[in-house]
Every structure is written in structure tokens, then in C-alpha cells.
PDB file of N, CA and C in Angstrom:
ATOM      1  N   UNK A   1      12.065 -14.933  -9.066  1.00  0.00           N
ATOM      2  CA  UNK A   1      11.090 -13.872  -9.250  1.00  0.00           C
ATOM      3  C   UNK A   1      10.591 -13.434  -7.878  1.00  0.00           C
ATOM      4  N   UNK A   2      10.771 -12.181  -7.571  1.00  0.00           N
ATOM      5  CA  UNK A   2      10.180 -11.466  -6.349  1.00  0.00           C
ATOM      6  C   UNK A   2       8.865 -11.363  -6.676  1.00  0.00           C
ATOM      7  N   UNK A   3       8.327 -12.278  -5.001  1.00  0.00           N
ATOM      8  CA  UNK A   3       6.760 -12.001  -4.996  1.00  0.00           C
ATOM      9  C   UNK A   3       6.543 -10.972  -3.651  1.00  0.00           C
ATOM     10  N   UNK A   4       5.499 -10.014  -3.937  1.00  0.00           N
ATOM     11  CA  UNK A   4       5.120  -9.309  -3.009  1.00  0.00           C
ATOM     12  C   UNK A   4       3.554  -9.505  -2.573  1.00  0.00           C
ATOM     13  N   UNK A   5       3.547 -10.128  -1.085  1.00  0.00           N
ATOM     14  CA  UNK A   5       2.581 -10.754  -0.469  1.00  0.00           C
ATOM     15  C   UNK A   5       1.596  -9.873   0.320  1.00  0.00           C
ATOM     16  N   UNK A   6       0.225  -9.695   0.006  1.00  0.00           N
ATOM     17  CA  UNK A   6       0.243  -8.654   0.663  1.00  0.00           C
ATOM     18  C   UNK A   6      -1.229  -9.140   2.044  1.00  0.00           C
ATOM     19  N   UNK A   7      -1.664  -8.711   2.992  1.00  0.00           N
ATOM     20  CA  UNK A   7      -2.499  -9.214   4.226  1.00  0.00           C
ATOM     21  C   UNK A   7      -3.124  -8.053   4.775  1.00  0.00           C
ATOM     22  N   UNK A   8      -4.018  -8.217   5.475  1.00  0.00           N
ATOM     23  CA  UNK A   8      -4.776  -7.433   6.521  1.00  0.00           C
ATOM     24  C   UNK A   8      -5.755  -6.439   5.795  1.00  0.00           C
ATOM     25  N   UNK A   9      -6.369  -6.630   4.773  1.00  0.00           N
ATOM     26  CA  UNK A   9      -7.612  -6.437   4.148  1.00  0.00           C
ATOM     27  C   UNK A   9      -8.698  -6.876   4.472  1.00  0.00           C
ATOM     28  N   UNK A  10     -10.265  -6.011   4.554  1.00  0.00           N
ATOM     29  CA  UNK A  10     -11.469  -6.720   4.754  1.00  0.00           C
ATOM     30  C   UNK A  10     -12.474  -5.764   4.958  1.00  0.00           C
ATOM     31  N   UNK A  11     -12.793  -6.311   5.830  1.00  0.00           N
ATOM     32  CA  UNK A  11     -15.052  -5.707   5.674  1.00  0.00           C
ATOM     33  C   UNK A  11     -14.644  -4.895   7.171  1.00  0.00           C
ATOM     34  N   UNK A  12     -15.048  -3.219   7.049  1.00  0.00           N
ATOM     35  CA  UNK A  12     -14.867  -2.611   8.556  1.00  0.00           C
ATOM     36  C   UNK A  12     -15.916  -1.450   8.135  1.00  0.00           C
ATOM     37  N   UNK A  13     -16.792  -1.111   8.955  1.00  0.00           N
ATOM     38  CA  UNK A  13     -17.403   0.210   9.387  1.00  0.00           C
ATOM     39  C   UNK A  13     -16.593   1.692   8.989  1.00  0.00           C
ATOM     40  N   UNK A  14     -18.001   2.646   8.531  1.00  0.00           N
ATOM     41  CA  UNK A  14     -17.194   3.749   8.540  1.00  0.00           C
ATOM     42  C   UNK A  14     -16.504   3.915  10.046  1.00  0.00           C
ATOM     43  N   UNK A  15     -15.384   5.072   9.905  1.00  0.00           N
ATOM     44  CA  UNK A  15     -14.433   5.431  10.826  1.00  0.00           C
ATOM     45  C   UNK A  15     -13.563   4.650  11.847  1.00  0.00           C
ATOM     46  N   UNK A  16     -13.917   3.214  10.972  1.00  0.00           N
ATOM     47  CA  UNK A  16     -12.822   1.996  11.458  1.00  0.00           C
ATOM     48  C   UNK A  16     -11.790   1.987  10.967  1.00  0.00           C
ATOM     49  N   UNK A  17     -10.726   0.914  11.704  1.00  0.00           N
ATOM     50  CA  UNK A  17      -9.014   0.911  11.169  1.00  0.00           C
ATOM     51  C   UNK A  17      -8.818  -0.286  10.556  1.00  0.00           C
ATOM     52  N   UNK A  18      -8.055   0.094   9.427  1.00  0.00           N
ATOM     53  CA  UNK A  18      -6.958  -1.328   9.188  1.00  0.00           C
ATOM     54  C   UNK A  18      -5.891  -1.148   8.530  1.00  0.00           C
ATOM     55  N   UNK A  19      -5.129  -2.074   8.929  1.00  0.00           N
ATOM     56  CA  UNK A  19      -3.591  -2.134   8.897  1.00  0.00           C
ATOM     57  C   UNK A  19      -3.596  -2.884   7.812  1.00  0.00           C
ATOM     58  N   UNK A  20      -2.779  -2.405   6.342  1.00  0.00           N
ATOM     59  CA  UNK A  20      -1.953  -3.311   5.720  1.00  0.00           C
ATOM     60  C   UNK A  20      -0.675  -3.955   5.208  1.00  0.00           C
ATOM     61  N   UNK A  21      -0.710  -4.792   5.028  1.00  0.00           N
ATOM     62  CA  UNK A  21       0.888  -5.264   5.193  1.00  0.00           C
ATOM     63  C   UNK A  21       1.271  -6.119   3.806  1.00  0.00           C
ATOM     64  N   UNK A  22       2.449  -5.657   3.378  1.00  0.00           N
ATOM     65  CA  UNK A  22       2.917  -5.822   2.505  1.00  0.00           C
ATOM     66  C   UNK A  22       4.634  -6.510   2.368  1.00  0.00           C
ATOM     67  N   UNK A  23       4.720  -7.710   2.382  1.00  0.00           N
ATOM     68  CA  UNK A  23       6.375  -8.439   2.395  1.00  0.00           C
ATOM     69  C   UNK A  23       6.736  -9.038   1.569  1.00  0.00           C
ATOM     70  N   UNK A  24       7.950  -8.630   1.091  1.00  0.00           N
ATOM     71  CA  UNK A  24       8.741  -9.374  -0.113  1.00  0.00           C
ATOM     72  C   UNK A  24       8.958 -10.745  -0.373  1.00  0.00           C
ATOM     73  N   UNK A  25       9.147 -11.890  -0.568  1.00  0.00           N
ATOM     74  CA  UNK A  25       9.630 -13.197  -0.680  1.00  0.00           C
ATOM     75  C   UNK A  25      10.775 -13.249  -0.688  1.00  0.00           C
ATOM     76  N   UNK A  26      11.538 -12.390  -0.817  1.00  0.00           N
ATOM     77  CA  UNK A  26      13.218 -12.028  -0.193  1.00  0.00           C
ATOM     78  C   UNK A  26      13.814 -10.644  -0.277  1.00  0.00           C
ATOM     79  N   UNK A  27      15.013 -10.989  -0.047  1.00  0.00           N
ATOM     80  CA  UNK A  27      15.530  -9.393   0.204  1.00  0.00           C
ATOM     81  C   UNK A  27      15.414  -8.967  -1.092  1.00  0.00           C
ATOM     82  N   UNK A  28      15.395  -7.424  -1.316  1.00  0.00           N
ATOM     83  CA  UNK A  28      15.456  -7.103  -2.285  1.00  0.00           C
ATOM     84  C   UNK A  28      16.886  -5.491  -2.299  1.00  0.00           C
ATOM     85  N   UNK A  29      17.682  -5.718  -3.710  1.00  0.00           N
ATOM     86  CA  UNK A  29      18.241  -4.826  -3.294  1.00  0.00           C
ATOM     87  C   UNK A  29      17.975  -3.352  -4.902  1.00  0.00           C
ATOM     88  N   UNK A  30      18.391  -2.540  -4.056  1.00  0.00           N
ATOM     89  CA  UNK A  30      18.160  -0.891  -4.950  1.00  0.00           C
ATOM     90  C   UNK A  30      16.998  -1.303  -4.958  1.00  0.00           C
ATOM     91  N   UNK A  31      16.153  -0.866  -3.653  1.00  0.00           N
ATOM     92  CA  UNK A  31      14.943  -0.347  -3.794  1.00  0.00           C
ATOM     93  C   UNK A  31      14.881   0.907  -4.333  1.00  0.00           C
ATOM     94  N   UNK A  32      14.123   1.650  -5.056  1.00  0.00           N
ATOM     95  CA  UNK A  32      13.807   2.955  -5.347  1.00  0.00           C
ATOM     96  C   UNK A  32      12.682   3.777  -4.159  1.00  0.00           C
ATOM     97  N   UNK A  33      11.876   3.064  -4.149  1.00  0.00           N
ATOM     98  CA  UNK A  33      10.637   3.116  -3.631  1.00  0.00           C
ATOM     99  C   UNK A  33      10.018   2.194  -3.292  1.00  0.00           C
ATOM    100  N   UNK A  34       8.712   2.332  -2.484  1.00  0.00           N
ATOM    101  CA  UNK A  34       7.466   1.528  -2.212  1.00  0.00           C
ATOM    102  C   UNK A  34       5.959   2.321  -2.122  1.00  0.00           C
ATOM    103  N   UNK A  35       5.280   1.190  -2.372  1.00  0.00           N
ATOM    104  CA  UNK A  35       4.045   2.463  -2.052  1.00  0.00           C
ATOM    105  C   UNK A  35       3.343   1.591  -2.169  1.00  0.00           C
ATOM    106  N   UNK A  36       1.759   1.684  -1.683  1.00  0.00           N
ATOM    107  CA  UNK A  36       0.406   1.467  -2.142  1.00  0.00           C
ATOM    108  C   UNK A  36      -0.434   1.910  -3.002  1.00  0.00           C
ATOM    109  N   UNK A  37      -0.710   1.229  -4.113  1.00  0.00           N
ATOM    110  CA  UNK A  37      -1.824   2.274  -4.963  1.00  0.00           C
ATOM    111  C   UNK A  37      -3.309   1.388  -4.472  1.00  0.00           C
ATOM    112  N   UNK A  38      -4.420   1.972  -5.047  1.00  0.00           N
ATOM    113  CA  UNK A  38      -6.104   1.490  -4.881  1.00  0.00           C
ATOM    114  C   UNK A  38      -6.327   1.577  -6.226  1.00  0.00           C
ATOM    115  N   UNK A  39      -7.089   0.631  -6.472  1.00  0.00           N
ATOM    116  CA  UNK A  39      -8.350   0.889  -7.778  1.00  0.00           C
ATOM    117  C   UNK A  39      -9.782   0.277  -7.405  1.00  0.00           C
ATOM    118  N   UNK A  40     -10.748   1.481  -7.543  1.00  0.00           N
ATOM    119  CA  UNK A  40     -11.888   1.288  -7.298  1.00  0.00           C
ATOM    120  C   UNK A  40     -12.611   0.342  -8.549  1.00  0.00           C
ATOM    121  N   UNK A  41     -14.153  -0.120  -8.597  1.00  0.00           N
ATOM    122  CA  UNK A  41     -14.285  -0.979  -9.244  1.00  0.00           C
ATOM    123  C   UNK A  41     -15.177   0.225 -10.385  1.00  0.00           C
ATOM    124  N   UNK A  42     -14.678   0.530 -11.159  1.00  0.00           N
ATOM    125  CA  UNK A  42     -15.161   1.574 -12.863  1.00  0.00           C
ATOM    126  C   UNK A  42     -13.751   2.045 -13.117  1.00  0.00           C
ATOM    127  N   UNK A  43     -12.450   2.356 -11.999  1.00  0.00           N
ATOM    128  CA  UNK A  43     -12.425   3.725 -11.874  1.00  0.00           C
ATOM    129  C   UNK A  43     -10.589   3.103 -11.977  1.00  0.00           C
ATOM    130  N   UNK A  44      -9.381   4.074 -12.069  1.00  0.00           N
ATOM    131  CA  UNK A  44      -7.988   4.185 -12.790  1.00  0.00           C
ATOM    132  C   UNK A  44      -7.470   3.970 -11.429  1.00  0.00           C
ATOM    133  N   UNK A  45      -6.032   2.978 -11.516  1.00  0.00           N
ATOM    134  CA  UNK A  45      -5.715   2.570  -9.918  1.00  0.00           C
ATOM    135  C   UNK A  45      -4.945   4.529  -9.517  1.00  0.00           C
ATOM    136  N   UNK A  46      -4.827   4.387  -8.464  1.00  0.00           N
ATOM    137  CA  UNK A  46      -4.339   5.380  -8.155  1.00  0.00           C
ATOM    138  C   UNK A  46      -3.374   5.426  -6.951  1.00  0.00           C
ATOM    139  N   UNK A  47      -2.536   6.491  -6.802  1.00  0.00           N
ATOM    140  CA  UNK A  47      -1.458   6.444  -5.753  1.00  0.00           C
ATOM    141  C   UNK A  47      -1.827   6.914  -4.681  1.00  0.00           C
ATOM    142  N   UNK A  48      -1.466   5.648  -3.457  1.00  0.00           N
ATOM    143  CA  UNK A  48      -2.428   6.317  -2.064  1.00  0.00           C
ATOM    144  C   UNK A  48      -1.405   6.717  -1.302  1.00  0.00           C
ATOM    145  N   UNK A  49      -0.026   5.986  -0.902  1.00  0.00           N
ATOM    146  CA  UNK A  49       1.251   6.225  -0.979  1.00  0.00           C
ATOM    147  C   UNK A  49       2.381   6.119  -1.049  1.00  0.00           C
ATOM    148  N   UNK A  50       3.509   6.532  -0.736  1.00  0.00           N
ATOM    149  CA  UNK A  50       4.652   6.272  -1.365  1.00  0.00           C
ATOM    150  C   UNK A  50       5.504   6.083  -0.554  1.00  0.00           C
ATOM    151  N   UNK A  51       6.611   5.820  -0.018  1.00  0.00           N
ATOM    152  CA  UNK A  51       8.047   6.104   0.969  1.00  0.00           C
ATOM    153  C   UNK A  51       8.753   5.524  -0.477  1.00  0.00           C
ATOM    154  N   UNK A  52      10.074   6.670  -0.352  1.00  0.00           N
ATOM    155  CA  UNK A  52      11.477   6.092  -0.942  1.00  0.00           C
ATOM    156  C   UNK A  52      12.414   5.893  -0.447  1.00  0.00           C
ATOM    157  N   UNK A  53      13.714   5.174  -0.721  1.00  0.00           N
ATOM    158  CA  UNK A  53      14.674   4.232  -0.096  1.00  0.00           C
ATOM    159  C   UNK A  53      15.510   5.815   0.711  1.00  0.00           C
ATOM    160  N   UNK A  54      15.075   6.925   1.220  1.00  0.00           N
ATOM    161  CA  UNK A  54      15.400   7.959   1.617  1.00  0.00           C
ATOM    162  C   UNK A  54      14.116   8.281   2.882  1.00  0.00           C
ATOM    163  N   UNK A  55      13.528   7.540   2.624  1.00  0.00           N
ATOM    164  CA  UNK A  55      12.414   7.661   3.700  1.00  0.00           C
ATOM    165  C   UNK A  55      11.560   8.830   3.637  1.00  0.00           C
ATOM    166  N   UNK A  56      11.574   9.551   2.249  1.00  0.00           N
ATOM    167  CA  UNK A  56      10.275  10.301   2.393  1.00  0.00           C
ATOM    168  C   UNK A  56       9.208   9.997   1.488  1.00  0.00           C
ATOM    169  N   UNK A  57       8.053  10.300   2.009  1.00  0.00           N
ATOM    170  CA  UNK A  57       6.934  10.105   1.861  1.00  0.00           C
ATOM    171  C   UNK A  57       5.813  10.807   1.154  1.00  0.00           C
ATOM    172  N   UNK A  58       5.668  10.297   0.226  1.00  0.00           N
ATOM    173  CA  UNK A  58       4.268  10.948  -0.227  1.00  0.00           C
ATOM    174  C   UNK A  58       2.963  10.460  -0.135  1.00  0.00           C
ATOM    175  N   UNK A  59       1.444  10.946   0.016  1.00  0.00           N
ATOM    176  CA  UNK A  59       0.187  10.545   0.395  1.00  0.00           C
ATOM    177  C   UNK A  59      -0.466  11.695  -0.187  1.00  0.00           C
ATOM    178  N   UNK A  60      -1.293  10.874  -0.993  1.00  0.00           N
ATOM    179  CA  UNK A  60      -2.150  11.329  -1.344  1.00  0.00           C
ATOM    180  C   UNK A  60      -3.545  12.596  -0.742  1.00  0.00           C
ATOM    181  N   UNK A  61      -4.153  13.452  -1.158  1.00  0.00           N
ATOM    182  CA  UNK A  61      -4.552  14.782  -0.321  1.00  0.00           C
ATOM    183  C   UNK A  61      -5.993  13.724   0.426  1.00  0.00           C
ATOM    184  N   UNK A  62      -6.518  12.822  -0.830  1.00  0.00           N
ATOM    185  CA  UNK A  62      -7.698  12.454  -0.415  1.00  0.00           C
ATOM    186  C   UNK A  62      -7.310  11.057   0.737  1.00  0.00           C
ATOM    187  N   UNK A  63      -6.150  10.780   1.228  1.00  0.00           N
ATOM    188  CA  UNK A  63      -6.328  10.169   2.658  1.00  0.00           C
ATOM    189  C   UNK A  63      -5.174  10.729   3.357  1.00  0.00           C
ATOM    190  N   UNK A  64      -4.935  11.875   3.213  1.00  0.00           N
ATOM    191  CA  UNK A  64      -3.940  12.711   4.018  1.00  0.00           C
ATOM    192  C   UNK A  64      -4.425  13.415   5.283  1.00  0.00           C
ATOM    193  N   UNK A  65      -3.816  12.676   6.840  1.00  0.00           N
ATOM    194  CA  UNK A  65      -3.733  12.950   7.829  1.00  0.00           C
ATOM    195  C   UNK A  65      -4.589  11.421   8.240  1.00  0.00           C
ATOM    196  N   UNK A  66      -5.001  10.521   7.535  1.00  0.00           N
ATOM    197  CA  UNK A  66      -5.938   9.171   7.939  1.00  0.00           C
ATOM    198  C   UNK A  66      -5.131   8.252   7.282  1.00  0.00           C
ATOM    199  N   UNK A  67      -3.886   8.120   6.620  1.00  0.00           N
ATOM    200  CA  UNK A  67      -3.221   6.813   6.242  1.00  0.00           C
ATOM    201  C   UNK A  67      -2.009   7.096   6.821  1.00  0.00           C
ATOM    202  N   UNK A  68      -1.552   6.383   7.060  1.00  0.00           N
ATOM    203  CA  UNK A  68       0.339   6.296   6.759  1.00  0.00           C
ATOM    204  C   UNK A  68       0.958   5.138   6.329  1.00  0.00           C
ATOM    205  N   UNK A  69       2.001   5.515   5.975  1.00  0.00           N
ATOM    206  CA  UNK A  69       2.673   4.378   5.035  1.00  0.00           C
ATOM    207  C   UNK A  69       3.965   4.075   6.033  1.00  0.00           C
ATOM    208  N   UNK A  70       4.363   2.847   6.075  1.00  0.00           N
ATOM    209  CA  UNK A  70       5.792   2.675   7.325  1.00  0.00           C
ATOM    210  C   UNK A  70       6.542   1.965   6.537  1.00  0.00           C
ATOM    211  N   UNK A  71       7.449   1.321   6.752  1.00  0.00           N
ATOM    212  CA  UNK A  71       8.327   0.019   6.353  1.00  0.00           C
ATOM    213  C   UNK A  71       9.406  -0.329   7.376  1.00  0.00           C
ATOM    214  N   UNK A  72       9.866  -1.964   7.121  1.00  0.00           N
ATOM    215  CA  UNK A  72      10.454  -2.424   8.234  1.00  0.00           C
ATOM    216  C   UNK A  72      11.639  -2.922   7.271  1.00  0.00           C
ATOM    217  N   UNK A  73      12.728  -2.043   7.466  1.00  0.00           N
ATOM    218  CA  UNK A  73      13.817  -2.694   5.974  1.00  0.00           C
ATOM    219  C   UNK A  73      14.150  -4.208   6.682  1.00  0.00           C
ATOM    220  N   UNK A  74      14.191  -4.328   7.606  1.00  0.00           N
ATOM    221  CA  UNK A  74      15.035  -6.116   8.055  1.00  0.00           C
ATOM    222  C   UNK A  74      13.896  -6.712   7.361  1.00  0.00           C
ATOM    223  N   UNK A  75      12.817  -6.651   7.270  1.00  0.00           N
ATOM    224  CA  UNK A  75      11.762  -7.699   7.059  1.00  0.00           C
ATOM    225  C   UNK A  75      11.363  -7.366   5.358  1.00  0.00           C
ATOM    226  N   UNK A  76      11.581  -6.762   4.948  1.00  0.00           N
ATOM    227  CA  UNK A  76      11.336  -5.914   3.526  1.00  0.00           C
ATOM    228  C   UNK A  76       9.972  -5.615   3.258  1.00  0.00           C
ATOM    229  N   UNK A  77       9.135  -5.626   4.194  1.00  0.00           N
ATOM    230  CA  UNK A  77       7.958  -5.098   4.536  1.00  0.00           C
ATOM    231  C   UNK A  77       7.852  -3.856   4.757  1.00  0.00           C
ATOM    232  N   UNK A  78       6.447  -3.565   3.823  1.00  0.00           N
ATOM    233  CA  UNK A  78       5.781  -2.027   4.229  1.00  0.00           C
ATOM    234  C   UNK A  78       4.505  -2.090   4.934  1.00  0.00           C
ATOM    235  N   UNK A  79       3.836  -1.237   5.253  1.00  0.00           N
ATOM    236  CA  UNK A  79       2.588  -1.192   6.179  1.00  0.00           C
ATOM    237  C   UNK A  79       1.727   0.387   5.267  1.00  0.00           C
ATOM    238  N   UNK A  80       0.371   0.157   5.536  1.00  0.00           N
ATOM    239  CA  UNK A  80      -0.021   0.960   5.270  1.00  0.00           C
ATOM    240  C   UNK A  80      -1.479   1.209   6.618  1.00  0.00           C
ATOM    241  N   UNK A  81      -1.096   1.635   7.401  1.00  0.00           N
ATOM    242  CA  UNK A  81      -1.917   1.955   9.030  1.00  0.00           C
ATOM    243  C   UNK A  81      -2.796   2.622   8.042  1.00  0.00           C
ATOM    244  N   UNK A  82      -4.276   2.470   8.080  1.00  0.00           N
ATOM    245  CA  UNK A  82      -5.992   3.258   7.588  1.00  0.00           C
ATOM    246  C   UNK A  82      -6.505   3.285   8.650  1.00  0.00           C
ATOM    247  N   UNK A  83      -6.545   4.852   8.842  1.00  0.00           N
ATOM    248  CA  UNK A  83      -7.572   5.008   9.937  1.00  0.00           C
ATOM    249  C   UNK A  83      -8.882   6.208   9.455  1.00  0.00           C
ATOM    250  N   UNK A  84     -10.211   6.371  10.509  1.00  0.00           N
ATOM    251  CA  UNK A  84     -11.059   6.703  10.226  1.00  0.00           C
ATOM    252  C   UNK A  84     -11.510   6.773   8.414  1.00  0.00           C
ATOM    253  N   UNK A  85     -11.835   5.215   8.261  1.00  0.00           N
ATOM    254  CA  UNK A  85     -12.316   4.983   7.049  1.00  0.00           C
ATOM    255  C   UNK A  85     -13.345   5.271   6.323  1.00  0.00           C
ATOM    256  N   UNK A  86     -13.453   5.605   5.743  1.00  0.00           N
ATOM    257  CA  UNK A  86     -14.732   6.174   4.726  1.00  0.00           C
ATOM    258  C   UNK A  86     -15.134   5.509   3.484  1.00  0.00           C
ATOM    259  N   UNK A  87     -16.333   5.766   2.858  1.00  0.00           N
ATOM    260  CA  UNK A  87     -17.043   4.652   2.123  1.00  0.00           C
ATOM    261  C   UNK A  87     -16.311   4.372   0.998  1.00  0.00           C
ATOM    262  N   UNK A  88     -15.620   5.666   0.517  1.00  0.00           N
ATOM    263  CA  UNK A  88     -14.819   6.062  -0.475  1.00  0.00           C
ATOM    264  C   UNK A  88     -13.278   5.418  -0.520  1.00  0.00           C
ATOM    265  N   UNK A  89     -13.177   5.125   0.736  1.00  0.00           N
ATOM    266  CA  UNK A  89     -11.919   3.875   0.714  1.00  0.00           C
ATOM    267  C   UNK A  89     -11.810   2.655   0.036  1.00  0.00           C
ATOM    268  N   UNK A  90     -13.111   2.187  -0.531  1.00  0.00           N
ATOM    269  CA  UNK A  90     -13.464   0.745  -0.674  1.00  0.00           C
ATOM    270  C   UNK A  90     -12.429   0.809  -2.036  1.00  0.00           C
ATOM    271  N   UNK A  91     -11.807  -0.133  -2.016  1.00  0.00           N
ATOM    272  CA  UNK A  91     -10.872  -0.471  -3.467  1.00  0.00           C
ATOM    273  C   UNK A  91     -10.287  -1.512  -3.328  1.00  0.00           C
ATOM    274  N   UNK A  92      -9.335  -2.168  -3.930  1.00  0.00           N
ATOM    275  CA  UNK A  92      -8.787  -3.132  -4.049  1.00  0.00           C
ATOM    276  C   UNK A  92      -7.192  -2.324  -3.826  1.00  0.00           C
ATOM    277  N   UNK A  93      -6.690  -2.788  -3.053  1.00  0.00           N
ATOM    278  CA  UNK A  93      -5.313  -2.208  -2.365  1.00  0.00           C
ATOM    279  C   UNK A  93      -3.952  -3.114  -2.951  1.00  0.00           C
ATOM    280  N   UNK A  94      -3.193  -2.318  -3.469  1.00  0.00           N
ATOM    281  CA  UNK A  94      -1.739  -3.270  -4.360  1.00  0.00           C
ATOM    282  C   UNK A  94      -0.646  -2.570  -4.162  1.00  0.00           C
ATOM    283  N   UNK A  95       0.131  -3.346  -3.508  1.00  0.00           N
ATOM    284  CA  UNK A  95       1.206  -3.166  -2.990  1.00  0.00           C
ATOM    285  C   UNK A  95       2.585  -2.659  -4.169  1.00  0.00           C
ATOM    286  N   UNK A  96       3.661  -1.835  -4.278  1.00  0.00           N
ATOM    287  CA  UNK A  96       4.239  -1.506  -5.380  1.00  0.00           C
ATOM    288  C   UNK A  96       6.030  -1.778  -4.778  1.00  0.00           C
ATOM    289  N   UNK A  97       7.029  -2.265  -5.456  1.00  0.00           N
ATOM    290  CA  UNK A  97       7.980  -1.802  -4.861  1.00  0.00           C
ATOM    291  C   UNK A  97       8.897  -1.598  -6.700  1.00  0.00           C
ATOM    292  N   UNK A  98       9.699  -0.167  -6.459  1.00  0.00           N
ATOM    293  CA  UNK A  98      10.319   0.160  -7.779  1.00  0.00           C
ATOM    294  C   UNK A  98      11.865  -0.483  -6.984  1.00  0.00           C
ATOM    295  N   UNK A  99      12.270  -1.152  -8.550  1.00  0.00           N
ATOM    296  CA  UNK A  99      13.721  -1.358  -8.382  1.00  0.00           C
ATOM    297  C   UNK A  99      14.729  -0.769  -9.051  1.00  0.00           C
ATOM    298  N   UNK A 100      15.951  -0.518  -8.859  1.00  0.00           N
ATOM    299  CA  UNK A 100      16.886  -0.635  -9.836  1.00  0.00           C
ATOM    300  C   UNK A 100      16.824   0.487 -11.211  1.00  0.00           C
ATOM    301  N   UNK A 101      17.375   0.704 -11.448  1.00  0.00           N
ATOM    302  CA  UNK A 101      17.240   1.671 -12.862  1.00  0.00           C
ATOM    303  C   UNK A 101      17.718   0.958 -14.014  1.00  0.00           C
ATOM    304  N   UNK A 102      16.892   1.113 -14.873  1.00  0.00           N
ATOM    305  CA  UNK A 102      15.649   2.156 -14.677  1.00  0.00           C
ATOM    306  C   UNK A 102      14.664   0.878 -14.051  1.00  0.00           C
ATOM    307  N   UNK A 103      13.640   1.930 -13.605  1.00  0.00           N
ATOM    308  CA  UNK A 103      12.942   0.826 -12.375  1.00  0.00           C
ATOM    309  C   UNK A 103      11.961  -0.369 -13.134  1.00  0.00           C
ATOM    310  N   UNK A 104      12.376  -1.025 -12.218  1.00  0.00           N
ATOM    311  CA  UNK A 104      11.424  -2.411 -12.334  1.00  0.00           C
ATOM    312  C   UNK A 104      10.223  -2.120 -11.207  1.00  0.00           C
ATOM    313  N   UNK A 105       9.244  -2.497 -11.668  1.00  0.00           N
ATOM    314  CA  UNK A 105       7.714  -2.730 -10.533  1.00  0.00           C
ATOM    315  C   UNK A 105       7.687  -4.445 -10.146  1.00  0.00           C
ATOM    316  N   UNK A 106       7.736  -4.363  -8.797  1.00  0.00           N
ATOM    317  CA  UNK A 106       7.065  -5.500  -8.663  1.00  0.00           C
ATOM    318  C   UNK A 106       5.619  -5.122  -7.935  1.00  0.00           C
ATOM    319  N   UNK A 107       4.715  -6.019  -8.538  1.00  0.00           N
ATOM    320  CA  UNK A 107       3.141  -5.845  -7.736  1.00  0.00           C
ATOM    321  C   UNK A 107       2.440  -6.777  -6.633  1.00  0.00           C
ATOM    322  N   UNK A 108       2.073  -6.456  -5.765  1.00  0.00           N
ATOM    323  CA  UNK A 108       0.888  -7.343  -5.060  1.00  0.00           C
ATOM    324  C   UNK A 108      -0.189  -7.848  -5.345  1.00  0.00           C
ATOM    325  N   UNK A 109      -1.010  -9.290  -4.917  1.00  0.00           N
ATOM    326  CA  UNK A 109      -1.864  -9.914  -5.775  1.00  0.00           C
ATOM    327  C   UNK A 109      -3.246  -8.684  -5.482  1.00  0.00           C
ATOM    328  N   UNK A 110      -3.091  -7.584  -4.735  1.00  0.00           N
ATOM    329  CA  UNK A 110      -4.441  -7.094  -4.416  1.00  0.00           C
ATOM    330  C   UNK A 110      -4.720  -7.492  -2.868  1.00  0.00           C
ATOM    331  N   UNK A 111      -5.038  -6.575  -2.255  1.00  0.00           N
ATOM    332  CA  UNK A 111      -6.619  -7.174  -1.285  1.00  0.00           C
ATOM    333  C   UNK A 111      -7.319  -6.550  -1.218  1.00  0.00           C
ATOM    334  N   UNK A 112      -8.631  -6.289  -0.719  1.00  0.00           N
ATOM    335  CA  UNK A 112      -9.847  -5.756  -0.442  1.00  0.00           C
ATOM    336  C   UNK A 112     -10.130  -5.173   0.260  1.00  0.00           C
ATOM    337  N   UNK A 113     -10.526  -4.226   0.031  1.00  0.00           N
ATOM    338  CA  UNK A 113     -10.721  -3.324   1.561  1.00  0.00           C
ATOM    339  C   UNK A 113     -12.361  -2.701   1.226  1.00  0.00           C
ATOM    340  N   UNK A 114     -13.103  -2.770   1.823  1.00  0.00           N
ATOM    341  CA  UNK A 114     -14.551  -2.737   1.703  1.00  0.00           C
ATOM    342  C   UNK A 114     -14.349  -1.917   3.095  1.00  0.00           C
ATOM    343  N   UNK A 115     -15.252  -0.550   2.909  1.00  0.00           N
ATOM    344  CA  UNK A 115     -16.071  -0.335   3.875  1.00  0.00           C
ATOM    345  C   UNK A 115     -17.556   0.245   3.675  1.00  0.00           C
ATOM    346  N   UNK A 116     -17.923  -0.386   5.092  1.00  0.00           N
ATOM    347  CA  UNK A 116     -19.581  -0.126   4.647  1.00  0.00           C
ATOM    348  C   UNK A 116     -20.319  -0.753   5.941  1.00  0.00           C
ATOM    349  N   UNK A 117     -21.283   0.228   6.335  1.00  0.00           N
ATOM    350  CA  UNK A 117     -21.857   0.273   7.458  1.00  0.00           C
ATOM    351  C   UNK A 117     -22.968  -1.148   7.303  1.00  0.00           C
TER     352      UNK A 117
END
């Protein structure tokens, strides 16, 4: 069973950075995609963004031009670089990777991303 591990979540100031990182427990093959979704705490997870095994990218309007999404295929890791953060960032961050057709999800346990002055 592919686990997807995910790191670099926590407590930062408005218009602070953080990097998150997201790695497989092994290779994985027919990726479809990857992405990050958020779910706030009331509120429906949602898609923050995406890269597919073609390398393009989708991001969401509400952190578009302040996130990016990367990946490192040797390592089967993705990244999600947050910059100038806002209060409205705060969610719980989960890592996504689609497999295979029709696709399989594997998920991340979550991390936290709090911001707040």
C-alpha cells in the first residue's frame, strides 16, 4: 500500500512562507496527476493545486500568483512553495496523487498550516 508522507506545515505570520512537501513510500507508476487540496475547519476540502504527469498545472484563482506546486519525479515528491500568506490560508493541507485508470487516489495524513499574527 502506497503511503503519501507529507512535512513542512505550521504556525507563520501573515505574509510569511512555507514550503510543503509531499513523498511517496515508493515509486509509483501511471501517475495521472498530483496536487494539494485544503479543508478549512466548517468548510468542503478544496483544490489548491494540481501538476499532471505532462507537467501542467493548475492553481487555484484564490492562491494564484502566491503558491506553486513543483515535483521531483526521481524522489516521487511534490512541493507546494506558500508564499505571502494570509489568514485565509489556515487549513489542513493533503497531499493527492491519481493513479492508473481509472484513477486511484492516494491521500496524505494532513498537516497544518495555521496562520495568524
Amino acid at each position: 500500500q502506497v503511503q503519501l508522507v507529507e512535512s513542512g506545515g505550521g504556525l507563520v505570520q501573515p505574509g510569511g512562507s512555507l514550503r510543503l512537501s509531499c513523498a511517496a513510500s515508493e515509486s509509483i507508476f501511471s501517475i495521472n496527476a498530483m496536487g494539494w487540496y485544503r479543508q478549512a475547519p466548517g468548510k468542503q476540502r478544496e483544490l489548491v493545486a494540481r501538476i499532471t504527469s505532462g507537467g501542467g498545472t493548475v492553481t487555484a484563482d484564490s492562491v494564484k500568483g502566491r503558491f506553486t506546486i513543483s515535483r521531483d519525479n526521481a524522489k516521487n515528491t511534490i512541493y507546494l512553495q506558500m508564499n505571502s500568506l494570509k489568514l485565509e490560508d489556515t487549513a489542513v493541507y493533503y497531499c493527492n496523487f491519481a493513479v492508473g485508470v481509472p484513477s486511484r487516489h492516494y491521500w496524505g495524513q494532513g498537516t497544518q498550516v495555521t496562520v495568524s499574527s
